[in-house]
N, C-alpha and C. Protein backbone atom coordinates (compact mmCIF):
# COMPACT_ATOMS: atom_id res chain seq x y z
N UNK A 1 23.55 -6.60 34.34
CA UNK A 1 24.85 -6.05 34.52
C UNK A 1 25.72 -6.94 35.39
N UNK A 2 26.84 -6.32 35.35
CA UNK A 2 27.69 -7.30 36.41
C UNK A 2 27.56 -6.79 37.81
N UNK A 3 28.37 -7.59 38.75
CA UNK A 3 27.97 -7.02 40.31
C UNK A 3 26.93 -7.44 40.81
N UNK A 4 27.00 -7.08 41.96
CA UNK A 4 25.48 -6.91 43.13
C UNK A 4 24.63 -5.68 42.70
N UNK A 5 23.50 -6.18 42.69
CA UNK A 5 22.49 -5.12 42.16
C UNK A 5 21.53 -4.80 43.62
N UNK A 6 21.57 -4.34 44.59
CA UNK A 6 20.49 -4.00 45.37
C UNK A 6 19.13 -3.42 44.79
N UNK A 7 18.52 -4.50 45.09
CA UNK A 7 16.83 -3.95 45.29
C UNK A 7 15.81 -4.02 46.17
N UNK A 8 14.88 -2.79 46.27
CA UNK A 8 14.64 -2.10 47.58
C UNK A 8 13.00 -1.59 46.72
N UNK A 9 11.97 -1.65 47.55
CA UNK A 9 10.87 -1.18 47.01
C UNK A 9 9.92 -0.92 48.38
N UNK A 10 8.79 0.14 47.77
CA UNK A 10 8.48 0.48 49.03
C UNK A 10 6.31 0.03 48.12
N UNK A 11 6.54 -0.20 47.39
CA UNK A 11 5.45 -0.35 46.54
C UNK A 11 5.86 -1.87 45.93
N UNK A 12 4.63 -2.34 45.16
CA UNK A 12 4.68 -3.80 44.79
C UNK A 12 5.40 -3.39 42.79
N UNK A 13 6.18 -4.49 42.07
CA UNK A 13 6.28 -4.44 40.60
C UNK A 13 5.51 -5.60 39.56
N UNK A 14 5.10 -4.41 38.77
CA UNK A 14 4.55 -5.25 37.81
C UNK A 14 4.56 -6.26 37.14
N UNK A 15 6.42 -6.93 37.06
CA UNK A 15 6.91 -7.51 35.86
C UNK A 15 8.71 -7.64 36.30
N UNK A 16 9.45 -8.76 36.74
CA UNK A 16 10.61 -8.40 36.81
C UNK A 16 11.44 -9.27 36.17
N UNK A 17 12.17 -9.13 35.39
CA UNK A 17 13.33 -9.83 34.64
C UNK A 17 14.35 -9.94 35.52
N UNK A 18 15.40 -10.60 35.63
CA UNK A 18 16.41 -11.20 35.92
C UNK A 18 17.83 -11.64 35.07
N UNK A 19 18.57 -10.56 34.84
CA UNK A 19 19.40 -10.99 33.58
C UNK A 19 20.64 -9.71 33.75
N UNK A 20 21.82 -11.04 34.59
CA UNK A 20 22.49 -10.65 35.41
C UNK A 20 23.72 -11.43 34.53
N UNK A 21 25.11 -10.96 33.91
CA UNK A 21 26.30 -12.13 33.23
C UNK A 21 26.91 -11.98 35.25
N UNK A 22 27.05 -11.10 35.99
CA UNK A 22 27.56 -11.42 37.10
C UNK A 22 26.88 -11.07 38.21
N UNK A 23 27.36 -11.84 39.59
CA UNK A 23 26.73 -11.07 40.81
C UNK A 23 25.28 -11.34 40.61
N UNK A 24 24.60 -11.16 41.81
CA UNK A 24 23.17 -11.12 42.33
C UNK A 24 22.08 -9.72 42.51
N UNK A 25 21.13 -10.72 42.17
CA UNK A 25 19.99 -9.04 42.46
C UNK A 25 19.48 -9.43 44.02
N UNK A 26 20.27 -8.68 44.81
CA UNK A 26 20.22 -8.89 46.75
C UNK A 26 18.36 -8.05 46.92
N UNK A 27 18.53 -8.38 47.54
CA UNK A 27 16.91 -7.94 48.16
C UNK A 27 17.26 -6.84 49.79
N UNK A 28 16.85 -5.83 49.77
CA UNK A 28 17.46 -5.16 51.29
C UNK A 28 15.72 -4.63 51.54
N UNK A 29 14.68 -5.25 50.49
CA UNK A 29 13.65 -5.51 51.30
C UNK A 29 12.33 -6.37 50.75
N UNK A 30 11.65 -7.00 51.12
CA UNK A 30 10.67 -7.84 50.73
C UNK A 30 10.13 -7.17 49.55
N UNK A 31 10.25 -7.95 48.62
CA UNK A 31 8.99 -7.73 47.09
C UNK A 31 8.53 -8.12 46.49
N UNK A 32 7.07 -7.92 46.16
CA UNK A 32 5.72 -7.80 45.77
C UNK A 32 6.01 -8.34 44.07
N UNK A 33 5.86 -9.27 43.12
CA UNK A 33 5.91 -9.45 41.78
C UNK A 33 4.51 -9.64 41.64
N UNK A 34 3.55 -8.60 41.19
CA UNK A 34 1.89 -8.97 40.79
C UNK A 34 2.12 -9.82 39.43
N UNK A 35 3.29 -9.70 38.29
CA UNK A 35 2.74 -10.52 37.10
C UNK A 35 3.96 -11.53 36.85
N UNK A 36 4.95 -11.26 36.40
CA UNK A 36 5.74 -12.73 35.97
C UNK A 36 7.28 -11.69 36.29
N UNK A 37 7.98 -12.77 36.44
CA UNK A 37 9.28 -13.06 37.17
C UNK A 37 10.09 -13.90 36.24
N UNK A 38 10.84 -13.27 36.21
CA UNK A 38 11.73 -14.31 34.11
C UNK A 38 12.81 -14.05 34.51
N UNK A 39 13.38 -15.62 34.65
CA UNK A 39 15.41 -15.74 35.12
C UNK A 39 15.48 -15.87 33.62
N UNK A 40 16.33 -15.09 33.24
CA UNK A 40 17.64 -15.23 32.05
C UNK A 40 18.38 -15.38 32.40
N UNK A 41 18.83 -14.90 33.36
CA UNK A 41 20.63 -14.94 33.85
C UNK A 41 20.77 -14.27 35.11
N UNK A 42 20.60 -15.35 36.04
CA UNK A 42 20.77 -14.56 37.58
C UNK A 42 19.96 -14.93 38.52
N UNK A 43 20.43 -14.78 39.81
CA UNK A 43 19.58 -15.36 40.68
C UNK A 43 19.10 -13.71 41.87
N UNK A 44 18.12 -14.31 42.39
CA UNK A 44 17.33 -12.92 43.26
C UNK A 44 17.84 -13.57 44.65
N UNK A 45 18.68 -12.88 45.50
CA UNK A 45 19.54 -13.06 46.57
C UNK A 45 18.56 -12.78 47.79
N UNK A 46 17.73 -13.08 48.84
CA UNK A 46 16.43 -12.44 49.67
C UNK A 46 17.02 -12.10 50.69
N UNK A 47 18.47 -12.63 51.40
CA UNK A 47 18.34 -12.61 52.82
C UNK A 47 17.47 -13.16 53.73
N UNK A 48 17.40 -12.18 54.98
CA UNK A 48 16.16 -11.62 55.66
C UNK A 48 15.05 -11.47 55.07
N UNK A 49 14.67 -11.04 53.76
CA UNK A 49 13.10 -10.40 53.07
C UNK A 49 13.07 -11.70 52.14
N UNK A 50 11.52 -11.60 51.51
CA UNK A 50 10.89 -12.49 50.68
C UNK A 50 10.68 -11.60 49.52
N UNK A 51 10.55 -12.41 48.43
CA UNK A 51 10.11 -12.47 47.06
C UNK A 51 8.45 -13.13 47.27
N UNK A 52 7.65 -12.41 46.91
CA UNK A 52 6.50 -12.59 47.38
C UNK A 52 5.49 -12.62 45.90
N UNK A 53 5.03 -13.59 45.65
CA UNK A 53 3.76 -13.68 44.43
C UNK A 53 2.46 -14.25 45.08
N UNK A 54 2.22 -12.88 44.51
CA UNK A 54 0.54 -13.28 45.17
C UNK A 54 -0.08 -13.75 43.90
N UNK A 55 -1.72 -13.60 44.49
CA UNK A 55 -2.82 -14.66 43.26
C UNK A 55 -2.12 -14.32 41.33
N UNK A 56 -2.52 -14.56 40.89
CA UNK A 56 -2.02 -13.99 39.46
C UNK A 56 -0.69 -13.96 39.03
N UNK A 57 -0.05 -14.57 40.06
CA UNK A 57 1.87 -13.93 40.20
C UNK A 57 2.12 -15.24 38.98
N UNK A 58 3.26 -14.82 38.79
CA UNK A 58 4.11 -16.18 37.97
C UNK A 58 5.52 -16.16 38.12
N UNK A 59 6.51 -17.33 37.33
CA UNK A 59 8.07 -17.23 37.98
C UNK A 59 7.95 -18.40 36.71
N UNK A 60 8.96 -17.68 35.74
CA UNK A 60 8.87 -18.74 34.45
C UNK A 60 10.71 -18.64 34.42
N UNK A 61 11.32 -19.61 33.59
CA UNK A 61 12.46 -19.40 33.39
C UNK A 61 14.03 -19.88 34.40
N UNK A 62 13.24 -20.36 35.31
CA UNK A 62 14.01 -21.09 36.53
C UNK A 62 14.98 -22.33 36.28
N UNK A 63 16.14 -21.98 36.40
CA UNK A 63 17.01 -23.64 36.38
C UNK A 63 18.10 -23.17 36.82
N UNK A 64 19.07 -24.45 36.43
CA UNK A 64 20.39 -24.32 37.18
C UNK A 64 21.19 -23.22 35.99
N UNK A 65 21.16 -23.27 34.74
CA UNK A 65 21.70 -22.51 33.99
C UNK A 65 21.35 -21.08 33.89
N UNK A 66 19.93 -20.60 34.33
CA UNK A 66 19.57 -19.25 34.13
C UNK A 66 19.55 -18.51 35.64
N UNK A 67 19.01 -19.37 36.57
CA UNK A 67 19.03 -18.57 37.89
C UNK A 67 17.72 -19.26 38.82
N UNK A 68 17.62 -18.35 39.87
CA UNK A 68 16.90 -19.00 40.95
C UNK A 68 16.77 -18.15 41.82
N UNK A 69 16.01 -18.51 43.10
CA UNK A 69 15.53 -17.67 44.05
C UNK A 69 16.11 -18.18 45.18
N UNK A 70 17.49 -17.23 45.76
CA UNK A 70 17.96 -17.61 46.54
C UNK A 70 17.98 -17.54 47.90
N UNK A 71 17.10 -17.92 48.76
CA UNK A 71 16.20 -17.24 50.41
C UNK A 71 15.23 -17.66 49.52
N UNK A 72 14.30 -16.48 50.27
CA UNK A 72 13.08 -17.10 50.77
C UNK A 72 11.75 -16.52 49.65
N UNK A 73 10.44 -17.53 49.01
CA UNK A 73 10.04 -17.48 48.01
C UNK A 73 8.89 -17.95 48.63
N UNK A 74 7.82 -16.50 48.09
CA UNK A 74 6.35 -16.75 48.66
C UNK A 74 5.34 -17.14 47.60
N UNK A 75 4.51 -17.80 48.12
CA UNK A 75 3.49 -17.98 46.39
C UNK A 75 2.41 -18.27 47.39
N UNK A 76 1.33 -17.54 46.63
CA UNK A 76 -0.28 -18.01 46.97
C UNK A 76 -1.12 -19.42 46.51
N UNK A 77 -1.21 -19.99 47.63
CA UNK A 77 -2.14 -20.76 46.99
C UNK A 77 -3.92 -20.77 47.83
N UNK A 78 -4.73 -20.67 46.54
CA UNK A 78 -6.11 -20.29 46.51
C UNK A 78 -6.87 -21.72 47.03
N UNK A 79 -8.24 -21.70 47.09
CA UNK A 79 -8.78 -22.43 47.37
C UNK A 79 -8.86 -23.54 46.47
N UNK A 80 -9.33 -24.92 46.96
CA UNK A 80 -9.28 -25.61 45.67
C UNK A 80 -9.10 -27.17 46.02
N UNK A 81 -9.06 -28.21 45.40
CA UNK A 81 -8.64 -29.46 45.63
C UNK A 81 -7.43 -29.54 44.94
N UNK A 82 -6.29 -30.15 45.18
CA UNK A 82 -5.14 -30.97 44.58
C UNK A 82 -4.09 -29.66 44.30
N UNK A 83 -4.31 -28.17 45.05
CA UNK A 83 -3.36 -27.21 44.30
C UNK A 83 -2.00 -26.93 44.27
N UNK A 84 -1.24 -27.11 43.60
CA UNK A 84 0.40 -27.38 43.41
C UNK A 84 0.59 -26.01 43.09
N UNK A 85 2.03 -26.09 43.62
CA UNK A 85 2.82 -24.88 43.22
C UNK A 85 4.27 -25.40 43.87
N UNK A 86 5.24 -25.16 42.59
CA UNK A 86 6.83 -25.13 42.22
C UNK A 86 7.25 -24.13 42.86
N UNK A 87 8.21 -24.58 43.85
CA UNK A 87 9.14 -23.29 44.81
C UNK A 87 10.33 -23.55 44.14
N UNK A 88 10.73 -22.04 43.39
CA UNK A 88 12.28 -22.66 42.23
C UNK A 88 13.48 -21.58 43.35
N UNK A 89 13.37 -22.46 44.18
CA UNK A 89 14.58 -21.99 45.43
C UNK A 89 15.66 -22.75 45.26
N UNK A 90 16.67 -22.06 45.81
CA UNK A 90 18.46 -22.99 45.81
C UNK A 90 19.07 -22.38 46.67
N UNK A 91 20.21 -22.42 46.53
CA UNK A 91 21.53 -21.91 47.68
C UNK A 91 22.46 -21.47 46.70
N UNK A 92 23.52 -20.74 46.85
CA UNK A 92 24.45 -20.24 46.56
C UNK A 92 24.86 -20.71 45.06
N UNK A 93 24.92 -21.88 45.01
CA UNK A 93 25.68 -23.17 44.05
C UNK A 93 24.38 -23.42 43.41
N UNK A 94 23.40 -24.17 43.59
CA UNK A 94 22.59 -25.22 43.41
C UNK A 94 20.64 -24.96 43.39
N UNK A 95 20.46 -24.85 42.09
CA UNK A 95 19.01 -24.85 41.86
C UNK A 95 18.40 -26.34 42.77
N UNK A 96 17.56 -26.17 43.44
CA UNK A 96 16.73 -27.47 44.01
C UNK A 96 15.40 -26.89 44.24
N UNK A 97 14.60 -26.79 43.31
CA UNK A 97 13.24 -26.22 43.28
C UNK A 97 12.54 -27.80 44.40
N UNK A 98 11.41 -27.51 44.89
CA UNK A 98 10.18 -28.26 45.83
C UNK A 98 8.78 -28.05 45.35
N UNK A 99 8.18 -28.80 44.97
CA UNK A 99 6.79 -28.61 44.47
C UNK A 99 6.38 -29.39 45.65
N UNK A 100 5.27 -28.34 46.17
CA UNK A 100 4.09 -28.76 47.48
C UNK A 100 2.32 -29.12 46.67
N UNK A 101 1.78 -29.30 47.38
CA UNK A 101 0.69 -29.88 46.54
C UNK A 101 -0.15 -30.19 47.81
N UNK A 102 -1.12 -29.50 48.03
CA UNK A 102 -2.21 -29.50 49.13
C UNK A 102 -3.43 -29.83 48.65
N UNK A 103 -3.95 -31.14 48.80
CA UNK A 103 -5.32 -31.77 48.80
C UNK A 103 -6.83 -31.03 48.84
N UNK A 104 -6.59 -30.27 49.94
CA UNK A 104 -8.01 -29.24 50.25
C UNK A 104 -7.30 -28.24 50.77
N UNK A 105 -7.38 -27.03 49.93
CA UNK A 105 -7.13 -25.75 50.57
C UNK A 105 -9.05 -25.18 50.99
N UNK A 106 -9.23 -25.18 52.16
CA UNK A 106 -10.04 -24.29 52.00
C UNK A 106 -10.34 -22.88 52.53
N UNK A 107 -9.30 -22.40 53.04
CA UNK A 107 -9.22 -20.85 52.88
C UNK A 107 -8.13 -20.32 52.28
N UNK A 108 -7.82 -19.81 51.37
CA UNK A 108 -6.78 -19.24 50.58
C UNK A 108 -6.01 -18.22 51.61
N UNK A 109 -4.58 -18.81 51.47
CA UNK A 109 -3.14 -17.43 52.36
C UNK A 109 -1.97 -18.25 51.28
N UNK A 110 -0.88 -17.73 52.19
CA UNK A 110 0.54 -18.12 51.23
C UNK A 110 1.24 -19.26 52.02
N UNK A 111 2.31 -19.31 51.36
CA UNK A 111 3.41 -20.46 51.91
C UNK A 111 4.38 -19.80 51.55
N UNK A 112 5.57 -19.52 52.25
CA UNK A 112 6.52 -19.64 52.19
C UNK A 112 7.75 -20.34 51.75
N UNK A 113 8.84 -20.66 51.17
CA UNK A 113 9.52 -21.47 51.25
C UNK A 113 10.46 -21.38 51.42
N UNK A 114 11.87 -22.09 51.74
CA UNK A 114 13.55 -22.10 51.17
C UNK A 114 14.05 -23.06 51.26
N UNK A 115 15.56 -23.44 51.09
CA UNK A 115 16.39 -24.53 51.31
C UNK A 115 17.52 -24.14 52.00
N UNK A 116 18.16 -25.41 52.63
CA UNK A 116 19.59 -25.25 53.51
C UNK A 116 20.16 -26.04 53.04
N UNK A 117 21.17 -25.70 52.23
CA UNK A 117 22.47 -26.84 52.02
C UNK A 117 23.15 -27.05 53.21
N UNK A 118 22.54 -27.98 54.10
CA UNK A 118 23.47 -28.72 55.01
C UNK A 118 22.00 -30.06 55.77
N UNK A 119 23.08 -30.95 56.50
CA UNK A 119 22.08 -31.83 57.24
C UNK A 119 20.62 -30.82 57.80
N UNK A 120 19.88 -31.45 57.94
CA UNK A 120 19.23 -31.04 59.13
C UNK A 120 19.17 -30.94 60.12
N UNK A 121 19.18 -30.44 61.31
CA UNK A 121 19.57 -30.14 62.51
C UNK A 121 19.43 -31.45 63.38
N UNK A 122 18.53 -32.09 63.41
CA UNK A 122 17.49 -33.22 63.80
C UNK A 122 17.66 -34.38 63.06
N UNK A 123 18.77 -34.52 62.11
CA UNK A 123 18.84 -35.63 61.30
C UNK A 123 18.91 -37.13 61.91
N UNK A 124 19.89 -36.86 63.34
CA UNK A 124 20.21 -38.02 63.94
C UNK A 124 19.03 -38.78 64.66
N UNK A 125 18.05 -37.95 64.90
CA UNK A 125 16.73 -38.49 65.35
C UNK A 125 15.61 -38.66 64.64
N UNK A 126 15.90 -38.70 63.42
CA UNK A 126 15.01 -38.59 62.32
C UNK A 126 15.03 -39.95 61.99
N UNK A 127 15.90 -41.07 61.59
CA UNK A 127 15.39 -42.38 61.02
C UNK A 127 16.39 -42.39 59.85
N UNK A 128 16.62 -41.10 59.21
CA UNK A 128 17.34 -40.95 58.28
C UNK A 128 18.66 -41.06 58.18
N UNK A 129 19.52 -42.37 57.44
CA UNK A 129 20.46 -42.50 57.33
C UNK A 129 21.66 -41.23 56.77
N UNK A 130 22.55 -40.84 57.72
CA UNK A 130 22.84 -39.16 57.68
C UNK A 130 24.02 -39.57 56.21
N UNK A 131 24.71 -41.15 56.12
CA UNK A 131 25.62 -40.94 55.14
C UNK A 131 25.02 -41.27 53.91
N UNK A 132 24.08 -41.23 53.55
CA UNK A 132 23.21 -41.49 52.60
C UNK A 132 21.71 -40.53 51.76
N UNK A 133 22.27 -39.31 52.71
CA UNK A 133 21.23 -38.23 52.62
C UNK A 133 21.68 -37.02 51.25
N UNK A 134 20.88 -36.19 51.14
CA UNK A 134 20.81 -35.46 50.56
C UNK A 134 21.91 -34.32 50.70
N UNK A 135 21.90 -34.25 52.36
CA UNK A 135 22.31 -32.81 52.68
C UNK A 135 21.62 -31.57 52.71
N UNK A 136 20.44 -31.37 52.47
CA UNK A 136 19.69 -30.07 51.81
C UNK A 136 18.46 -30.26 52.39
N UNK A 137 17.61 -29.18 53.46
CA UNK A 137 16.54 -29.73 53.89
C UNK A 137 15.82 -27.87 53.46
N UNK A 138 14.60 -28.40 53.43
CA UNK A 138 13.51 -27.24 53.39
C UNK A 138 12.77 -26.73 54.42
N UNK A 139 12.52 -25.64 54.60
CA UNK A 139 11.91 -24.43 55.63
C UNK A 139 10.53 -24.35 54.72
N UNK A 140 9.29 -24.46 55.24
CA UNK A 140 7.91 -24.03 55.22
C UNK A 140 7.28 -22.86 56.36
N UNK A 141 6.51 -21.99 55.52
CA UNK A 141 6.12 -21.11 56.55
C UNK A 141 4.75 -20.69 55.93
N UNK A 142 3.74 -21.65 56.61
CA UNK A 142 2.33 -20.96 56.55
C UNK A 142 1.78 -19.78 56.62
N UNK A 143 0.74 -18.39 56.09
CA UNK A 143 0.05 -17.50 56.33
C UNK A 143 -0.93 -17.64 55.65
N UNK A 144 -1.86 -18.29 56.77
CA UNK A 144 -3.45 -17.95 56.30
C UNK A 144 -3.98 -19.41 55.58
N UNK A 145 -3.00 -20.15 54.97
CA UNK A 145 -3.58 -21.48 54.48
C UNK A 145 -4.34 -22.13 55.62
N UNK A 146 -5.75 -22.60 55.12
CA UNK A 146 -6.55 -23.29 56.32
C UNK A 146 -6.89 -24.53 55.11
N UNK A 147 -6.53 -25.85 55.68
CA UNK A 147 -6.63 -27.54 55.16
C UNK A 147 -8.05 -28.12 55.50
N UNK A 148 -8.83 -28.14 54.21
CA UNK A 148 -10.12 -28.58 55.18
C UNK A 148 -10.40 -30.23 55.41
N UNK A 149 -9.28 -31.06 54.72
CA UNK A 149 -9.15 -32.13 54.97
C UNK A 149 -7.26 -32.24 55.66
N UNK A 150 -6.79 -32.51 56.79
CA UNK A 150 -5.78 -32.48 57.53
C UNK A 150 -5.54 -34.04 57.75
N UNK A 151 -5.90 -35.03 57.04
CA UNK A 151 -5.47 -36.17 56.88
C UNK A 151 -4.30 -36.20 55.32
N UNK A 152 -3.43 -36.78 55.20
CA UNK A 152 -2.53 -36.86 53.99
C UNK A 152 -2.88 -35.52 53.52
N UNK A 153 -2.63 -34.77 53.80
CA UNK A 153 -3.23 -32.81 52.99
C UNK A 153 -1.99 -32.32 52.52
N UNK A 154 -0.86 -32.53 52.90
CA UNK A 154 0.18 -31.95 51.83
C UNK A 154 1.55 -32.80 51.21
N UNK A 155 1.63 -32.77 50.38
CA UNK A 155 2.96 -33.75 49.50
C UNK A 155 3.80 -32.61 48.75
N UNK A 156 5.26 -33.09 49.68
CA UNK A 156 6.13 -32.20 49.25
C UNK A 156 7.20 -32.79 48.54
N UNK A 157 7.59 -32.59 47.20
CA UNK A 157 8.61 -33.34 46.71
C UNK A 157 9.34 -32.47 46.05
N UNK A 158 10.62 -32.99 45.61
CA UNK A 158 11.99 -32.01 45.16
C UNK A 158 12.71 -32.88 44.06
N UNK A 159 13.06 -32.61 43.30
CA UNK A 159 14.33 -33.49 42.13
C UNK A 159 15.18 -33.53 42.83
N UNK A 160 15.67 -32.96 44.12
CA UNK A 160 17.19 -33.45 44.90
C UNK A 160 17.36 -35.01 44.95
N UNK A 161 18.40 -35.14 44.66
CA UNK A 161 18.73 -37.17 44.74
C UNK A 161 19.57 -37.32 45.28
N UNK A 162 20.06 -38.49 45.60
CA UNK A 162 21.58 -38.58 46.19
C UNK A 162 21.58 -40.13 45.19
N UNK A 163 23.02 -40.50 44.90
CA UNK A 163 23.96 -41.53 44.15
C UNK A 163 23.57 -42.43 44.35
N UNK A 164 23.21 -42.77 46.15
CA UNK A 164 23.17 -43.99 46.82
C UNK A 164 22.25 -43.89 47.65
């Protein structure tokens, strides 16, 4: 539909579509997707709360033309060597999904994710040339992931580019 759609759950959903011609589906509280998550048209607005997929979860249908997860986007990752998982997060304007990829998980929890369209706070002490940057930095938030190798253990990369 058109408009802001508030959604509010006090229990986890099975299955949620996304297929919005206007306005956002706002979040006024954290929710639970146990099976798949399908942008057609629209983006899931979080605020304050998370969009949360646990083991089994999925999120198919993500881009700049159909929609995105706008705040903050949880996904499980299980035990395992080399396990990746696509965070299809953006801002207001701009799909910029982050795929993380951890070497040795060996106790299974979640990660968190989001993006900030602006410098990073810390840019000037960073090394990073500020007129030559991206603009757009990412927020990580561990629960429960334990690294049983903590040498090179996580690679985080994004399709964000800049011209120059």
């Amino acid at each position: 539909g058109t408009g802001t759609q508030d959604m509010a759950s006090t229990g986890s959903f099975n299955n949620l579509t996304i297929n919005k011609t206007a306005g956002n589906a706002v979040l006024s509280t954290s929710i639970t997707v146990n099976g798949i998550t399908n942008f057609t048209l629209g983006k899931i607005q979080t605020g304050t709360n998370t969009l949360m997929l646990p083991s089994g979860a999925s999120l198919i249908g993500a881009a700049q033309g159909t929609g995105w997860v706008y705040g903050k986007l949880q996904k499980h990752f299980a035990t395992g060597s080399n396990v990746s998982r696509i965070f299809e997060v953006g801002d207001a304007l701009s799909y910029t999904p982050a795929t993380v990829t951890i070497a040795s998980v060996g106790t299974a929890g979640n990660l968190t994710s989001s993006t900030t369209a602006t410098e990073h706070p810390n840019i000037s002490i960073s090394g990073i040339n500020a007129n030559k940057s991206v603009n757009r930095y990412f927020s990580f938030s561990n629960s429960g992931i334990v690294f049983t190798n903590k040498t090179n253990s996580i690679v985080i990369s994004s399709s964000v580019s800049t011209t120059d």
